[in-house]
Every structure is written in structure tokens, then in C-alpha cells.
Protein backbone atom coordinates (compact mmCIF):
# COMPACT_ATOMS: atom_id res chain seq x y z
CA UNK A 1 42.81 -50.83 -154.15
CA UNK A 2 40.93 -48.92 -156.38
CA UNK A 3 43.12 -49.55 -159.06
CA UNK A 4 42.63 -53.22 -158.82
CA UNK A 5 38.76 -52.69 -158.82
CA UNK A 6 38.81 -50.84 -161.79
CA UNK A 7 40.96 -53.74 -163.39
CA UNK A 8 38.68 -55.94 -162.32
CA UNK A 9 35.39 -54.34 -163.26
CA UNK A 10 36.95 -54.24 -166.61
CA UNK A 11 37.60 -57.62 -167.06
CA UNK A 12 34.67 -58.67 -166.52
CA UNK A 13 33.52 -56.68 -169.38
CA UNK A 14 35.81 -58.85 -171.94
CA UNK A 15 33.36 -60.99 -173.93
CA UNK A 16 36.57 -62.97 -175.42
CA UNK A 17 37.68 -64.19 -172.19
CA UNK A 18 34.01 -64.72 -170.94
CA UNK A 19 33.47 -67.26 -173.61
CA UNK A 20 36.99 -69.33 -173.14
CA UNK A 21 37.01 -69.25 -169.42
CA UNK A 22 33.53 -69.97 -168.83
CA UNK A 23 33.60 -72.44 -172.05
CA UNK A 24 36.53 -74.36 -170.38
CA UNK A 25 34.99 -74.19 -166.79
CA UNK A 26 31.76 -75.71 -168.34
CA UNK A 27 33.87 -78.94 -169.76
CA UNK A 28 35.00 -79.65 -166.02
CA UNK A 29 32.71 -81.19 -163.53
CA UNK A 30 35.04 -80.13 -160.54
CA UNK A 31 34.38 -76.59 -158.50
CA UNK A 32 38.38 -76.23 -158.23
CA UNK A 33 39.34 -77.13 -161.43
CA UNK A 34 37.11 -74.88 -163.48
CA UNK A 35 38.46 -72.33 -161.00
CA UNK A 36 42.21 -73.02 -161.75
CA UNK A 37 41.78 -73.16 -165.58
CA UNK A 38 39.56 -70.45 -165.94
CA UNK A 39 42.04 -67.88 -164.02
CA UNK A 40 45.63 -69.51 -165.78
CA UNK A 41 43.36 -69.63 -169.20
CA UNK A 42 42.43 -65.58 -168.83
CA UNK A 43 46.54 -64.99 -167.67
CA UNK A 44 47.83 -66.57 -170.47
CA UNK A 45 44.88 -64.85 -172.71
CA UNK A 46 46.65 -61.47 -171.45
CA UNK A 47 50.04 -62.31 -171.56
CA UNK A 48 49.61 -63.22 -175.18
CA UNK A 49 48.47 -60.20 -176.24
CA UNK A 50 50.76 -57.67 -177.07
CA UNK A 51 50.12 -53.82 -175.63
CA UNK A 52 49.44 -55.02 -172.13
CA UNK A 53 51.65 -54.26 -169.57
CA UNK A 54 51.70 -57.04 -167.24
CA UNK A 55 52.19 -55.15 -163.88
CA UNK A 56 51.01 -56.95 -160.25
CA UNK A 57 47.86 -55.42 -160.04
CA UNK A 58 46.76 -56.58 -163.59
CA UNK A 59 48.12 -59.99 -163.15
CA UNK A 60 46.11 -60.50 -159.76
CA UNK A 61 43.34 -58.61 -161.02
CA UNK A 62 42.64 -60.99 -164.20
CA UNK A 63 43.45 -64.39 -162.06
CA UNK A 64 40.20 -63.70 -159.95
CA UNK A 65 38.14 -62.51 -163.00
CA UNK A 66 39.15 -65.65 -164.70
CA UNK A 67 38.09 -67.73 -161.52
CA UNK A 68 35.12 -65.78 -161.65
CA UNK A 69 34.37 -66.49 -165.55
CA UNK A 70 35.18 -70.50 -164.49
CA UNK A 71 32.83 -70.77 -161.69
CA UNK A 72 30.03 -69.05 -164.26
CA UNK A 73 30.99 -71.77 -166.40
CA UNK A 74 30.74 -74.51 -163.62
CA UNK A 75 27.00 -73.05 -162.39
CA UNK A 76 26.18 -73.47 -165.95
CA UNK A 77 27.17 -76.95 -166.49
CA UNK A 78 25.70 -77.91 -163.20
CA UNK A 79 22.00 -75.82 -163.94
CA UNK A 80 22.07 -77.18 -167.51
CA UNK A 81 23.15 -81.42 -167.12
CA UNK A 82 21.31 -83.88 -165.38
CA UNK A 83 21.94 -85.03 -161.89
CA UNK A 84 22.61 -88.45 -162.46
CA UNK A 85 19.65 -90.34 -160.34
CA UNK A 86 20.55 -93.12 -157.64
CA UNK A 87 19.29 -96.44 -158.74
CA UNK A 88 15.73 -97.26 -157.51
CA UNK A 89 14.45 -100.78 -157.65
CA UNK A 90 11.04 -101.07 -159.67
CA UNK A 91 8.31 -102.29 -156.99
């Protein structure tokens, strides 16, 4: 367990991986989407990079950071654009 938490800590320290998840979780208007994307974009972020050893813990540790970075990136969008109004007839 505290393994994991010190994988996790760490990831959330990667300013790469901050910008892309959060970027991509900012595009998408849904809660679960920005989720999904931000943890597979933050997997495949590690898995590209050679010098990491992909064990379980790592794996598991970066999906949730990446959810983490995507749901940033969805409170963003939604504290930054407009909520679109309901129509209101003129009187």
C-alpha cells in the first residue's frame, strides 16, 4: 500500500502528463469520459517511455492519477465555459 501511494504521489508531480490528461479531459464535456481518457492517455504516456518498468502497482497507480488529471481538466472546462441559459421569453 505504501508503495502504491508513493507511486501515486509521484505522479501527480509529472507536469507532462498534467498538461495532456487534463488538456484532453478539458475537450470533453462528459464526467466519465474525461475520466477514461485521461487515465488510458497517462498509461499509454508510461508505456511509451522506455526505462519504466511496468509492474501492477505502477500500472494501477498511474490509471487513477490520470483519472485524477481528467477530472481537473473537466472542473476546468466546466468553471471556465458558459452554462448555456434556458430560453426566456422577452415580456
Amino acid at each position: 500500500m505504501i508503495a502504491f501511494l508513493a507511486h501515486y504521489l509521484a505522479s501527480l508531480l509529472d507536469p507532462i502528463a498534467l498538461v495532456l490528461c487534463a488538456g484532453l479531459g478539458f475537450l470533453l464535456r462528459s464526467l466519465w469520459k474525461s475520466t477514461a481518457v485521461g487515465a488510458l492517455a497517462y498509461v499509454a504516456l508510461v508505456l511509451l517511455m522506455p526505462g519504466i518498468h511496468a509492474t501492477t502497482i505502477v500500472i494501477i497507480s498511474k490509471l487513477i492519477a490520470g483519472a485524477t488529471f481528467g477530472l481537473i481538466g473537466w472542473a476546468m472546462a466546466r468553471w471556465i465555459r458558459p452554462t448555456p441559459k434556458a430560453d426566456t421569453p422577452d415580456t
